[in-house]
PDB file of N, CA and C in Angstrom:
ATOM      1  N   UNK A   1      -8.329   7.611  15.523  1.00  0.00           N
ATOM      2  CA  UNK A   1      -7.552   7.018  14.455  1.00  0.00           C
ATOM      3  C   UNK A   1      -8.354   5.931  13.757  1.00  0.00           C
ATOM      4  N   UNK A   2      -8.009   5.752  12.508  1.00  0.00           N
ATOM      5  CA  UNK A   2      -9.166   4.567  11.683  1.00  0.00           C
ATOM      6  C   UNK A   2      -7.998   4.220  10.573  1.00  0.00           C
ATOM      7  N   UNK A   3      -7.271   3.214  11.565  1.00  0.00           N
ATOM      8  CA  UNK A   3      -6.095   2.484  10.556  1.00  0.00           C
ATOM      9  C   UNK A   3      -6.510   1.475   9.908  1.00  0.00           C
ATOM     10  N   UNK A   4      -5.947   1.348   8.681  1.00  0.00           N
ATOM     11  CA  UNK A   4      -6.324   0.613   7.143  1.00  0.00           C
ATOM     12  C   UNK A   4      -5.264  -0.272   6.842  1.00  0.00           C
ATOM     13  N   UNK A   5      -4.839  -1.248   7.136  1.00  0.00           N
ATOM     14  CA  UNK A   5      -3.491  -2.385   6.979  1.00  0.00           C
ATOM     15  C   UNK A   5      -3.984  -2.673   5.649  1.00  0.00           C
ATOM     16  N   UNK A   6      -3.434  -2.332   4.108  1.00  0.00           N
ATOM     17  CA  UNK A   6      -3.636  -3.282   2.753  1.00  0.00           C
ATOM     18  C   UNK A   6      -2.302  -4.147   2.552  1.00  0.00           C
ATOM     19  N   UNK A   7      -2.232  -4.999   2.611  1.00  0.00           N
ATOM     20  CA  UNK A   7      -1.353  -6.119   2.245  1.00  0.00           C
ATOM     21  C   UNK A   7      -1.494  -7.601   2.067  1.00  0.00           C
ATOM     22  N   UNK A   8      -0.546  -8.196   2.147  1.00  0.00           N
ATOM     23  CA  UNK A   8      -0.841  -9.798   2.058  1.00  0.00           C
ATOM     24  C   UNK A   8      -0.283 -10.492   2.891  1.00  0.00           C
ATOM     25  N   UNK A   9      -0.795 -11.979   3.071  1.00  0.00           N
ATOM     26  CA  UNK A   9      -0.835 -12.525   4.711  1.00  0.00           C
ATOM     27  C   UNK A   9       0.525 -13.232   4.670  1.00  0.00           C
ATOM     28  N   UNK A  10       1.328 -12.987   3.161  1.00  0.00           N
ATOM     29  CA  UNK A  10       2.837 -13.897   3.411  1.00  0.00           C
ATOM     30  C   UNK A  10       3.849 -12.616   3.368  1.00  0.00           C
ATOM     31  N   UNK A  11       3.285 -11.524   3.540  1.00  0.00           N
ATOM     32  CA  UNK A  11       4.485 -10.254   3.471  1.00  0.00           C
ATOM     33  C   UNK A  11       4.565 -10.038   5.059  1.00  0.00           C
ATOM     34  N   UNK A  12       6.252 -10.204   4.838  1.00  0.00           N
ATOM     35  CA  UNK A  12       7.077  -9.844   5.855  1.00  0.00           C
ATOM     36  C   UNK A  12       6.619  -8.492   6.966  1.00  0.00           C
ATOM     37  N   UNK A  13       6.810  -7.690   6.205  1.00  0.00           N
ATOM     38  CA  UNK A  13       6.028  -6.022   6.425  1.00  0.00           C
ATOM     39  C   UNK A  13       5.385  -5.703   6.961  1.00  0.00           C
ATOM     40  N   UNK A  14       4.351  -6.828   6.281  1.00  0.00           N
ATOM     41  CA  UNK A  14       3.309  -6.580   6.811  1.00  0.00           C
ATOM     42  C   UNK A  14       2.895  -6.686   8.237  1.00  0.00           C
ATOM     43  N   UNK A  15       3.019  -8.239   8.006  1.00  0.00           N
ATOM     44  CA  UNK A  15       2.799  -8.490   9.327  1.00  0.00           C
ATOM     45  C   UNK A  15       3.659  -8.089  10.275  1.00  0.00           C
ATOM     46  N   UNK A  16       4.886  -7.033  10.679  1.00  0.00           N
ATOM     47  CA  UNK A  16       5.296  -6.264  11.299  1.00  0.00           C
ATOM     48  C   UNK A  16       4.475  -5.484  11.977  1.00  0.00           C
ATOM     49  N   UNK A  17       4.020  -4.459  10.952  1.00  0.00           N
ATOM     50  CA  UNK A  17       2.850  -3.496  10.899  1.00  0.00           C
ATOM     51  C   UNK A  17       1.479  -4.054  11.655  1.00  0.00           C
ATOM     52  N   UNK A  18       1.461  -5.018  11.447  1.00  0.00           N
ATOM     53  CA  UNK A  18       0.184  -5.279  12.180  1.00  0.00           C
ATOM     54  C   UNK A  18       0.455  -5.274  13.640  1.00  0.00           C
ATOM     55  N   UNK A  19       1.977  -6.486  13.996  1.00  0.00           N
ATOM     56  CA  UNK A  19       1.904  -6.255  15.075  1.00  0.00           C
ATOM     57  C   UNK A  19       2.398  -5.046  15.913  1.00  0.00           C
ATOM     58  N   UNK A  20       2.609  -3.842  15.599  1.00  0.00           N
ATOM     59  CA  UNK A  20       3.228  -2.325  15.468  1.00  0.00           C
ATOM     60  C   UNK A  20       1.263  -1.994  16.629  1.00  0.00           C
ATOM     61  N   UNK A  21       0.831  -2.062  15.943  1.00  0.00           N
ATOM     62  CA  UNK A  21      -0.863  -1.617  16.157  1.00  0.00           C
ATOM     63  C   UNK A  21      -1.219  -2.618  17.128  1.00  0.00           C
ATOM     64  N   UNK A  22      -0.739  -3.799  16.948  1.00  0.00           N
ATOM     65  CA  UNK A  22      -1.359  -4.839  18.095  1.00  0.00           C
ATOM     66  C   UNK A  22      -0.838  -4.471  19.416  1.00  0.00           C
ATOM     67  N   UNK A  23       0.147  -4.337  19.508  1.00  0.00           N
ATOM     68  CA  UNK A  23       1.180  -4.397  20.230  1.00  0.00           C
ATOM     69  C   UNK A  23       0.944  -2.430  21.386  1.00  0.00           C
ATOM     70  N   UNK A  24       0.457  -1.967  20.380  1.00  0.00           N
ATOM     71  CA  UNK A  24       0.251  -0.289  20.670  1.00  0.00           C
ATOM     72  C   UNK A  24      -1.617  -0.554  21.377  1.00  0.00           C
ATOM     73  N   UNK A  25      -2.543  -1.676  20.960  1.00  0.00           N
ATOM     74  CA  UNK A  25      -3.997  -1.887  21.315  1.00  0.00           C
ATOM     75  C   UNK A  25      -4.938  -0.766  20.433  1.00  0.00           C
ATOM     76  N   UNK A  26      -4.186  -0.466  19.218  1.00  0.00           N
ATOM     77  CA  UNK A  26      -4.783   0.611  18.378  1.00  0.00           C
ATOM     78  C   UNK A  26      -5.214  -0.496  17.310  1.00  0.00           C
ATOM     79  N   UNK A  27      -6.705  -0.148  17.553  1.00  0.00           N
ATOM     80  CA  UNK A  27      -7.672  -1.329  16.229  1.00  0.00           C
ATOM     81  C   UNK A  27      -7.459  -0.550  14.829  1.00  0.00           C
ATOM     82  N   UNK A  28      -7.228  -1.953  14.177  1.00  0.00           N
ATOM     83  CA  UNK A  28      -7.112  -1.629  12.437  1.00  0.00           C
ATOM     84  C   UNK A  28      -7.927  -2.331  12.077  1.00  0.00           C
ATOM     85  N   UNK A  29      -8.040  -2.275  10.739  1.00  0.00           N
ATOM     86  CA  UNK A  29      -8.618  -3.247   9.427  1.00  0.00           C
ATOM     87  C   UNK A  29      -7.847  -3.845   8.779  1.00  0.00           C
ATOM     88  N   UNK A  30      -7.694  -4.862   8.566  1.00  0.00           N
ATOM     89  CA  UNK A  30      -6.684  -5.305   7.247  1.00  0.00           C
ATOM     90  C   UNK A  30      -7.464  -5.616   6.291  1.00  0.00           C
ATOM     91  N   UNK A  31      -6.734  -5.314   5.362  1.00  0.00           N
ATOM     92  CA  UNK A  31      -7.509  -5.990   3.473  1.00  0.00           C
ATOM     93  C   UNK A  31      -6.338  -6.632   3.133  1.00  0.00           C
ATOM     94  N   UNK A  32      -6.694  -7.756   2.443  1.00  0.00           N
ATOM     95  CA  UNK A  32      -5.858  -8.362   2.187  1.00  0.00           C
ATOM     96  C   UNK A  32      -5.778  -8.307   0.516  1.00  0.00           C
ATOM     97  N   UNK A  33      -4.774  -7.796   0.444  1.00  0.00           N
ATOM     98  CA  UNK A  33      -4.802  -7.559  -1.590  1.00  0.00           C
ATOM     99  C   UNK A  33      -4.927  -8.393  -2.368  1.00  0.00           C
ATOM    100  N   UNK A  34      -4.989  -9.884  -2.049  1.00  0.00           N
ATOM    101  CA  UNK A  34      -4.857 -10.936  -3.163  1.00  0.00           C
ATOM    102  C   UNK A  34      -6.723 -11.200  -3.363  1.00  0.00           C
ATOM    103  N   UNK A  35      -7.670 -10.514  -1.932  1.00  0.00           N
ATOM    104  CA  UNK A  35      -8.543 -10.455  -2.282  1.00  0.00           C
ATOM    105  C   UNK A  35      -9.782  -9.334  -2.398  1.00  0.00           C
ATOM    106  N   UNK A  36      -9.055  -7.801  -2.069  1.00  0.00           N
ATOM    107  CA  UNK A  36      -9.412  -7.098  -2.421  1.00  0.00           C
ATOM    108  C   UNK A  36      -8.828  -6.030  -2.751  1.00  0.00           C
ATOM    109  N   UNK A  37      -8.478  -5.446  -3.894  1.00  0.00           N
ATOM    110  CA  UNK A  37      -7.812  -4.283  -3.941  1.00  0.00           C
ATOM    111  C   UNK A  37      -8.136  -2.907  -3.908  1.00  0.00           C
ATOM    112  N   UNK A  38      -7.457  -1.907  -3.789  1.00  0.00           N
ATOM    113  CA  UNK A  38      -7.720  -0.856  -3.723  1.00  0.00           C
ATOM    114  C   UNK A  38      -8.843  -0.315  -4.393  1.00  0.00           C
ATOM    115  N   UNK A  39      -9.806   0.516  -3.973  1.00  0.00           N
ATOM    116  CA  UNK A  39     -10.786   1.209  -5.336  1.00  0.00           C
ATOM    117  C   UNK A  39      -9.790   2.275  -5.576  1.00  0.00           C
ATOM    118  N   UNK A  40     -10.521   3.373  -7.142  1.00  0.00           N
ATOM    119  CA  UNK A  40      -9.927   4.113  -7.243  1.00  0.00           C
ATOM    120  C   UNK A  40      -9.557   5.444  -6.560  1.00  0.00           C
ATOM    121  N   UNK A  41     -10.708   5.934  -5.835  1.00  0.00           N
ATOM    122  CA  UNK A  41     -10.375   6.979  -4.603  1.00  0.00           C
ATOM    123  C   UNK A  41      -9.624   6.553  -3.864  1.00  0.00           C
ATOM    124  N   UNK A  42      -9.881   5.160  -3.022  1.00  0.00           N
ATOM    125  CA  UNK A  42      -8.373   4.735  -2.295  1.00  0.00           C
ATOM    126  C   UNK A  42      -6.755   5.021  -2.739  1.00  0.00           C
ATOM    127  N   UNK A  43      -7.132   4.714  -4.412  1.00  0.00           N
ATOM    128  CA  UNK A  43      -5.489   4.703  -4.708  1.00  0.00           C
ATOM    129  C   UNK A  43      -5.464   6.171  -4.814  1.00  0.00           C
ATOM    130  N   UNK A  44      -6.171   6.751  -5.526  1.00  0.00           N
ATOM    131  CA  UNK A  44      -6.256   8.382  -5.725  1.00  0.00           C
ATOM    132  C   UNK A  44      -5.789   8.975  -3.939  1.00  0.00           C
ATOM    133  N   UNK A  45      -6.047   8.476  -2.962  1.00  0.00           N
ATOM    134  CA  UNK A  45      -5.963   8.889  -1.603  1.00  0.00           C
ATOM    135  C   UNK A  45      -4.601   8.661  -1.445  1.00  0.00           C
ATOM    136  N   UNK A  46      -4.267   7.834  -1.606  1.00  0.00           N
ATOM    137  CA  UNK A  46      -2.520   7.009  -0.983  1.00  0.00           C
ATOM    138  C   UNK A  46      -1.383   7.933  -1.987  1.00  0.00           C
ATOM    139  N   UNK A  47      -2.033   8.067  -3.270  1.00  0.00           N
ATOM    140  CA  UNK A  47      -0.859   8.395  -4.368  1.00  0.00           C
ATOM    141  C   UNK A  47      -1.078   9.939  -3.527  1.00  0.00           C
ATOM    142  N   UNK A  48      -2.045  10.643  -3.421  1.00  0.00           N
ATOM    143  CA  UNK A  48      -1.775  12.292  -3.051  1.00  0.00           C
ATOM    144  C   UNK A  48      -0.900  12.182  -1.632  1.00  0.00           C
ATOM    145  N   UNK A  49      -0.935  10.998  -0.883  1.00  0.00           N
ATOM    146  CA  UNK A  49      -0.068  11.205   0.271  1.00  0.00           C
ATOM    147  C   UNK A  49       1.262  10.679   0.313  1.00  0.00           C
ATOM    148  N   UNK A  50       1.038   9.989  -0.759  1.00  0.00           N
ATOM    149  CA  UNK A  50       2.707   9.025  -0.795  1.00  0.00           C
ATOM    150  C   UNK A  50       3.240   9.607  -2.227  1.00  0.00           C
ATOM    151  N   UNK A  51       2.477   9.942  -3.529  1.00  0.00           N
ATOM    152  CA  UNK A  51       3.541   9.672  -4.929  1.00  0.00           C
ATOM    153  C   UNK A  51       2.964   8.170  -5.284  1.00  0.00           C
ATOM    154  N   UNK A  52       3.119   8.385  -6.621  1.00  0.00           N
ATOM    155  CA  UNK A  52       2.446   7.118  -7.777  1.00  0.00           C
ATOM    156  C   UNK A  52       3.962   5.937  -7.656  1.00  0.00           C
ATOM    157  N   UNK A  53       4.937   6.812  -7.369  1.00  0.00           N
ATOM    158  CA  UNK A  53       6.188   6.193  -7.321  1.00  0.00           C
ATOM    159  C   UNK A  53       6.713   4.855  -6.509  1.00  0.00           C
ATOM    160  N   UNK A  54       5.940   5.691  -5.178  1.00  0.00           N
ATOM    161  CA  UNK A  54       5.961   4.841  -4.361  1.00  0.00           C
ATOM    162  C   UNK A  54       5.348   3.542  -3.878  1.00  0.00           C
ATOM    163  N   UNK A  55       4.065   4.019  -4.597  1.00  0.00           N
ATOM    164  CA  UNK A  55       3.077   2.538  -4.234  1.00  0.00           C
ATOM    165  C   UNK A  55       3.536   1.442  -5.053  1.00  0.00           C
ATOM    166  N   UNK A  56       4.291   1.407  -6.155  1.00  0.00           N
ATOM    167  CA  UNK A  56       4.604   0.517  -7.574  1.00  0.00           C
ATOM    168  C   UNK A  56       5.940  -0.165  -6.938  1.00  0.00           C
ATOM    169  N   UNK A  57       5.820  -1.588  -6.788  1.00  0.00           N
ATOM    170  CA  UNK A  57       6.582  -2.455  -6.423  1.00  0.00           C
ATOM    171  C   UNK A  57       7.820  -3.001  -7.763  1.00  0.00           C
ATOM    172  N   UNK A  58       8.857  -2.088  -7.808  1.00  0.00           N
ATOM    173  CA  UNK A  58       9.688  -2.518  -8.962  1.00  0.00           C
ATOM    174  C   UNK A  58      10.585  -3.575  -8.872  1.00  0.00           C
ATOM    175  N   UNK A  59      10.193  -4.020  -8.145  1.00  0.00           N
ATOM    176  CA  UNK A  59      11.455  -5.946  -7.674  1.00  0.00           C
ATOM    177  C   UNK A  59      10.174  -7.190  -7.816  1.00  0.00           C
ATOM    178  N   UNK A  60       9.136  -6.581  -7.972  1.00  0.00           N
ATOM    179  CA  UNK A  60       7.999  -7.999  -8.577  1.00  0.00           C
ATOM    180  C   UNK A  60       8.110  -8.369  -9.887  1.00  0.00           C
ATOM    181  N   UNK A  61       7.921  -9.701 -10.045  1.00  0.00           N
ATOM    182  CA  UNK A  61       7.743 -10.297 -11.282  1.00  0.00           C
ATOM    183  C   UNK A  61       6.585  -9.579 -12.291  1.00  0.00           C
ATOM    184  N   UNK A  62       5.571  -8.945 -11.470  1.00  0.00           N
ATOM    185  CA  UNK A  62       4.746  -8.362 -12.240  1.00  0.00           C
ATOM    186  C   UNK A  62       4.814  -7.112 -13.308  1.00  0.00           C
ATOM    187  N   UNK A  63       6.271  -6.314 -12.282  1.00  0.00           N
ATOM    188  CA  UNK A  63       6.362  -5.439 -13.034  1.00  0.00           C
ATOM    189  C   UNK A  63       7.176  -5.483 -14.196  1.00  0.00           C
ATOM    190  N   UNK A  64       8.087  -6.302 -14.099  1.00  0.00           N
ATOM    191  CA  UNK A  64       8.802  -6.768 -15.487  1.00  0.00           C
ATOM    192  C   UNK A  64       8.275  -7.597 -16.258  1.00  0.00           C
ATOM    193  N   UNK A  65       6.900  -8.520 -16.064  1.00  0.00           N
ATOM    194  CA  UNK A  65       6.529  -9.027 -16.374  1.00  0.00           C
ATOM    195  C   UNK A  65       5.602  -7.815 -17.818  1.00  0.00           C
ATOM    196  N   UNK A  66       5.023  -6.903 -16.904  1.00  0.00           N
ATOM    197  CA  UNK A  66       4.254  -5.758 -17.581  1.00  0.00           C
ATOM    198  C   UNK A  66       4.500  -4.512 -18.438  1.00  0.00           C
ATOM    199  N   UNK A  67       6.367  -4.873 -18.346  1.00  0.00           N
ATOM    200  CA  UNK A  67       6.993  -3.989 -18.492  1.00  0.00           C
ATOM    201  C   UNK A  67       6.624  -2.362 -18.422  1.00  0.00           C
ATOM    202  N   UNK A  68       6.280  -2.313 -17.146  1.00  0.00           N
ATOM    203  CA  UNK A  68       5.894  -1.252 -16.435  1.00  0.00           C
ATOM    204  C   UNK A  68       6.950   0.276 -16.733  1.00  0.00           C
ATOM    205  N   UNK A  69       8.389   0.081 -16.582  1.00  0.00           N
ATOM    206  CA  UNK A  69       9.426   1.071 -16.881  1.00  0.00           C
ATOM    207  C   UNK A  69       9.527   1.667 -17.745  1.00  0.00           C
ATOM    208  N   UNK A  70       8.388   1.537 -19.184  1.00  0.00           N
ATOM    209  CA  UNK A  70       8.948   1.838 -20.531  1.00  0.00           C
ATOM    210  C   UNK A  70       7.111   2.749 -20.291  1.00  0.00           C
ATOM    211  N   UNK A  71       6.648   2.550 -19.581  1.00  0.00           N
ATOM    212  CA  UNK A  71       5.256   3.076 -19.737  1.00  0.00           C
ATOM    213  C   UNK A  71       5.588   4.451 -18.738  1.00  0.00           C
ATOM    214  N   UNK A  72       5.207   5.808 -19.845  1.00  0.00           N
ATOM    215  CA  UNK A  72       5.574   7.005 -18.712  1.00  0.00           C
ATOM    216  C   UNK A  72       4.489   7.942 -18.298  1.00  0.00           C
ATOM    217  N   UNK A  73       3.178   7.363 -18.961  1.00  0.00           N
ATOM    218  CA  UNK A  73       1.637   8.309 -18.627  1.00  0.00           C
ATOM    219  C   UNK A  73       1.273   7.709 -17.151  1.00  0.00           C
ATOM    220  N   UNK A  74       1.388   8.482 -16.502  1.00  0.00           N
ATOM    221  CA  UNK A  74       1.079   8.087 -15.161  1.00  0.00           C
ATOM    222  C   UNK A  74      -0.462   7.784 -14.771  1.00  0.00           C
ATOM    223  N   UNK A  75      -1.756   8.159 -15.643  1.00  0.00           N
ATOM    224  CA  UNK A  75      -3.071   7.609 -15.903  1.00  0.00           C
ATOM    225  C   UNK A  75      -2.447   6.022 -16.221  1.00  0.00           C
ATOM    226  N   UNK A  76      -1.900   5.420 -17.137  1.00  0.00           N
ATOM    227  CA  UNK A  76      -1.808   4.420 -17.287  1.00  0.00           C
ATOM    228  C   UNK A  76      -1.461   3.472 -16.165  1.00  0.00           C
ATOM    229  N   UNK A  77      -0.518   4.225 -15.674  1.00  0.00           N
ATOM    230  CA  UNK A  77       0.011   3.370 -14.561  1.00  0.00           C
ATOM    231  C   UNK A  77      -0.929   2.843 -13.442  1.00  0.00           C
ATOM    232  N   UNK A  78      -1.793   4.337 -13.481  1.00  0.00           N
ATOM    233  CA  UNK A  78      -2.610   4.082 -12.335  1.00  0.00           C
ATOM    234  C   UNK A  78      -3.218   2.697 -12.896  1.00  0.00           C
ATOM    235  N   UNK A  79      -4.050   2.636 -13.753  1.00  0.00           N
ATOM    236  CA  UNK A  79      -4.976   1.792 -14.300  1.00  0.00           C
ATOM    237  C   UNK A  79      -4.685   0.537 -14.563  1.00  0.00           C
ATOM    238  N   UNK A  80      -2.960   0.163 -14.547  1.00  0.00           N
ATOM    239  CA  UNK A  80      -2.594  -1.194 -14.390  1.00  0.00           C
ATOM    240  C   UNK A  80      -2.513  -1.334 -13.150  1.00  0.00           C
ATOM    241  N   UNK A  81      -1.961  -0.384 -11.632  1.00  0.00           N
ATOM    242  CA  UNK A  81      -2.250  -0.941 -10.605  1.00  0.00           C
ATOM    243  C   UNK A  81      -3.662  -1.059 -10.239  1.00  0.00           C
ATOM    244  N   UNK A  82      -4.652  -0.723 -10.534  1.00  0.00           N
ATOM    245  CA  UNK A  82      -6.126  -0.750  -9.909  1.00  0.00           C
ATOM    246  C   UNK A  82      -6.403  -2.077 -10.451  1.00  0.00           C
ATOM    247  N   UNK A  83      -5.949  -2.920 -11.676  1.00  0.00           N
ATOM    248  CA  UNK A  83      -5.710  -4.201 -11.970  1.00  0.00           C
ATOM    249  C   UNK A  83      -5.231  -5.155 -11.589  1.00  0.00           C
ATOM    250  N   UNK A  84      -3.997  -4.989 -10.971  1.00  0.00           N
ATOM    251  CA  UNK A  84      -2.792  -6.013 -11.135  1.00  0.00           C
ATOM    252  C   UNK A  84      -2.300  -5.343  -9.738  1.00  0.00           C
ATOM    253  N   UNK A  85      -3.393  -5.747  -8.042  1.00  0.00           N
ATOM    254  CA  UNK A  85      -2.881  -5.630  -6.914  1.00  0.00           C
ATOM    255  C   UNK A  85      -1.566  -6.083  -6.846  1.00  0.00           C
ATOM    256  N   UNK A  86      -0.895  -7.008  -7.235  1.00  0.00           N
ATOM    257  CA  UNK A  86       0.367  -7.785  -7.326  1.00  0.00           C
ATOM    258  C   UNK A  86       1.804  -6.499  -6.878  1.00  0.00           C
ATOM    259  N   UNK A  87       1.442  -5.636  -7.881  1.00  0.00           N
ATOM    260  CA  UNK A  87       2.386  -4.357  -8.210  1.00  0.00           C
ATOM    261  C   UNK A  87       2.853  -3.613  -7.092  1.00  0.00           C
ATOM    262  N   UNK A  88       1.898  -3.358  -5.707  1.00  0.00           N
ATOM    263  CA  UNK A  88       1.872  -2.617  -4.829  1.00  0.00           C
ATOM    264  C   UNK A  88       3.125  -2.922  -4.090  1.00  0.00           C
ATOM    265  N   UNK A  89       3.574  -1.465  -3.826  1.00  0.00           N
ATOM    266  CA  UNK A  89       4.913  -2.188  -2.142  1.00  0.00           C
ATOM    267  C   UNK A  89       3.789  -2.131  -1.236  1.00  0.00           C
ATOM    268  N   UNK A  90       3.823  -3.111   0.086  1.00  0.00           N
ATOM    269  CA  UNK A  90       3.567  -3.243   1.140  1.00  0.00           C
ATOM    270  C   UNK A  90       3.718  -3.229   2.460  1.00  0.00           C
ATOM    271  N   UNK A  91       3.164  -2.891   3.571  1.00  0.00           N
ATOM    272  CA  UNK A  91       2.057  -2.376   3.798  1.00  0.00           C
ATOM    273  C   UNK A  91       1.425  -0.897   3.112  1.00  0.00           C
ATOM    274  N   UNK A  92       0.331  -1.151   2.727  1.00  0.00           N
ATOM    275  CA  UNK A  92      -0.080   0.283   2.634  1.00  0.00           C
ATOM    276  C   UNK A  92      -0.724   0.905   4.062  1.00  0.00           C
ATOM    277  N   UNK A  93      -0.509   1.406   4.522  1.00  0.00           N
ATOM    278  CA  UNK A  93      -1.187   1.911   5.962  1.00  0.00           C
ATOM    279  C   UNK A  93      -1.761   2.981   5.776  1.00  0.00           C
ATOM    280  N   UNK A  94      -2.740   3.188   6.087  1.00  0.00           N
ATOM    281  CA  UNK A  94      -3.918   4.641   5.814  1.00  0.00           C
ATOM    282  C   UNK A  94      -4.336   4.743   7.340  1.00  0.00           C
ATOM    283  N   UNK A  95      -4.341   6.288   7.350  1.00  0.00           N
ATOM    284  CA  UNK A  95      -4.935   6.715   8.682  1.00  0.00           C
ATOM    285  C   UNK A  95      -5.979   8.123   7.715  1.00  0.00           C
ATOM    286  N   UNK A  96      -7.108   7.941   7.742  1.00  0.00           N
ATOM    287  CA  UNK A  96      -7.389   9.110   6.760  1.00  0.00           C
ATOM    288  C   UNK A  96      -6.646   9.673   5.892  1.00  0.00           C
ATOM    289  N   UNK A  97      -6.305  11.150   5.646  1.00  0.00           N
ATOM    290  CA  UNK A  97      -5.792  11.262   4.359  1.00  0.00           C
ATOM    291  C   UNK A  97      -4.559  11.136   4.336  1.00  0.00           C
ATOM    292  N   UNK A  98      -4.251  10.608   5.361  1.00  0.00           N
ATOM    293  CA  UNK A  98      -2.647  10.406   5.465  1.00  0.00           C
ATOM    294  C   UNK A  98      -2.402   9.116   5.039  1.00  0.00           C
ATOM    295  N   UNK A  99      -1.115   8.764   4.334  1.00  0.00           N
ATOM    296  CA  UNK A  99      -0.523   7.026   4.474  1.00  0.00           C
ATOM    297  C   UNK A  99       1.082   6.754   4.441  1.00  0.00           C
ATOM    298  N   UNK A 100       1.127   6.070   4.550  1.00  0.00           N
ATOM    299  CA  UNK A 100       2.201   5.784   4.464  1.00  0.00           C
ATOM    300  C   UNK A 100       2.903   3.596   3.571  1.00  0.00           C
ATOM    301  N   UNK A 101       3.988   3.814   2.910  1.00  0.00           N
ATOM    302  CA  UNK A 101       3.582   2.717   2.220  1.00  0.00           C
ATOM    303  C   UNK A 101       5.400   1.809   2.517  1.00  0.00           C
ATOM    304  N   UNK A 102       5.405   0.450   3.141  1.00  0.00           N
ATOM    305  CA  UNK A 102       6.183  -0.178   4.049  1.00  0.00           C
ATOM    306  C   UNK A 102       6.298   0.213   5.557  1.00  0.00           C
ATOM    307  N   UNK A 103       6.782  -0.440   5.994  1.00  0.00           N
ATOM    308  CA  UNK A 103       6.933  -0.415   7.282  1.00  0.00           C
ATOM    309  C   UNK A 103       7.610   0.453   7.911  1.00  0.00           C
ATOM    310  N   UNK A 104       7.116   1.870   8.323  1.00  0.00           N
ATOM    311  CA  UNK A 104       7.377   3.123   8.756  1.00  0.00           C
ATOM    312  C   UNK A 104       6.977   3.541  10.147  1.00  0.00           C
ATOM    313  N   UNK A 105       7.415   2.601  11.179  1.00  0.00           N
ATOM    314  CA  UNK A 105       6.723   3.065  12.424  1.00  0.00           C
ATOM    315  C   UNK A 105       7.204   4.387  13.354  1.00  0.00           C
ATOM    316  N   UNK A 106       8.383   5.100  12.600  1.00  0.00           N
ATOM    317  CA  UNK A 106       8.648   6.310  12.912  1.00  0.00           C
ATOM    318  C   UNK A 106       7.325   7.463  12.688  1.00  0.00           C
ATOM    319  N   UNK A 107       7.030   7.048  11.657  1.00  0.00           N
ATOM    320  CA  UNK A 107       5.443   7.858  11.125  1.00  0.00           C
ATOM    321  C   UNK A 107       4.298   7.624  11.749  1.00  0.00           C
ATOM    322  N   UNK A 108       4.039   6.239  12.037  1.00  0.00           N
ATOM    323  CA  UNK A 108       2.914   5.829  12.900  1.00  0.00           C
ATOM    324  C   UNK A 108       2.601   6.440  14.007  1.00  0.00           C
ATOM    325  N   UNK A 109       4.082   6.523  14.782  1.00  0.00           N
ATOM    326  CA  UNK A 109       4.595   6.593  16.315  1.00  0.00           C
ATOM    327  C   UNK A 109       3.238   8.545  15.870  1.00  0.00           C
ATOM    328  N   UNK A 110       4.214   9.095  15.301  1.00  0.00           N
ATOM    329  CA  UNK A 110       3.414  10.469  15.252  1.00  0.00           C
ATOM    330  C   UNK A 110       1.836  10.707  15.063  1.00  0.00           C
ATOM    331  N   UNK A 111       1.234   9.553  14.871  1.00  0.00           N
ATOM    332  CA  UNK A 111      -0.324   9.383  14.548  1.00  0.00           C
ATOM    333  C   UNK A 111      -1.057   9.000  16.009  1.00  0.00           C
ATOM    334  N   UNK A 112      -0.588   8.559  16.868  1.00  0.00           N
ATOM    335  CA  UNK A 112      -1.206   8.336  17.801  1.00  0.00           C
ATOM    336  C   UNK A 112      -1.147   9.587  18.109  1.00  0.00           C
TER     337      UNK A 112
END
């Protein structure tokens, strides 16, 4: 397994998720999004396993801020999240081409 924790160090979720893996002695990585975000194969990886839908955080200030809802080319979308980490729901959890995006340890449980 080669688990990928992307989130941030004040999300709730997150740090669930981490301790989900701590707690199991299964080593991860964390990235932390406020200082690195996704590249584009990453997001290209997560959206083929999750949906563009899902990764886009619609209760952030960012997204109303960006008015994200009125925008329906999904290239675009991508290209404001590869910008504006802010947008993402969290945790993103990657196990290779698999992911999963919040705190889903019903899914995890099946990865070990």
């Amino acid at each position: 397994m080669n688990i990928q924790i992307y989130g941030t160090r004040k999300c709730f979720d997150t740090k669930k998720a981490e301790r989900y893996f701590k707690e199991r002695r299964i080593k991860y990585q964390f990235i932390d999004l406020k200082q690195k975000a996704l590249s584009k194969g990453e997001l290209n990886s997560v959206k083929n396993a999750v949906g563009l839908k899902e990764l886009i955080n619609n209760k952030s200030k960012e997204y109303t801020r960006l008015n994200i809802e009125h925008i329906t080319t999904s290239s675009v979308k991508e290209e404001i999240l590869l910008n504006n980490p802010k947008l993402y729901k969290t945790p993103i959890v990657r196990n290779g081409r698999k992911a999963t995006v919040g705190y889903k340890p019903e899914i995890w449980k099946e990865w070990e």
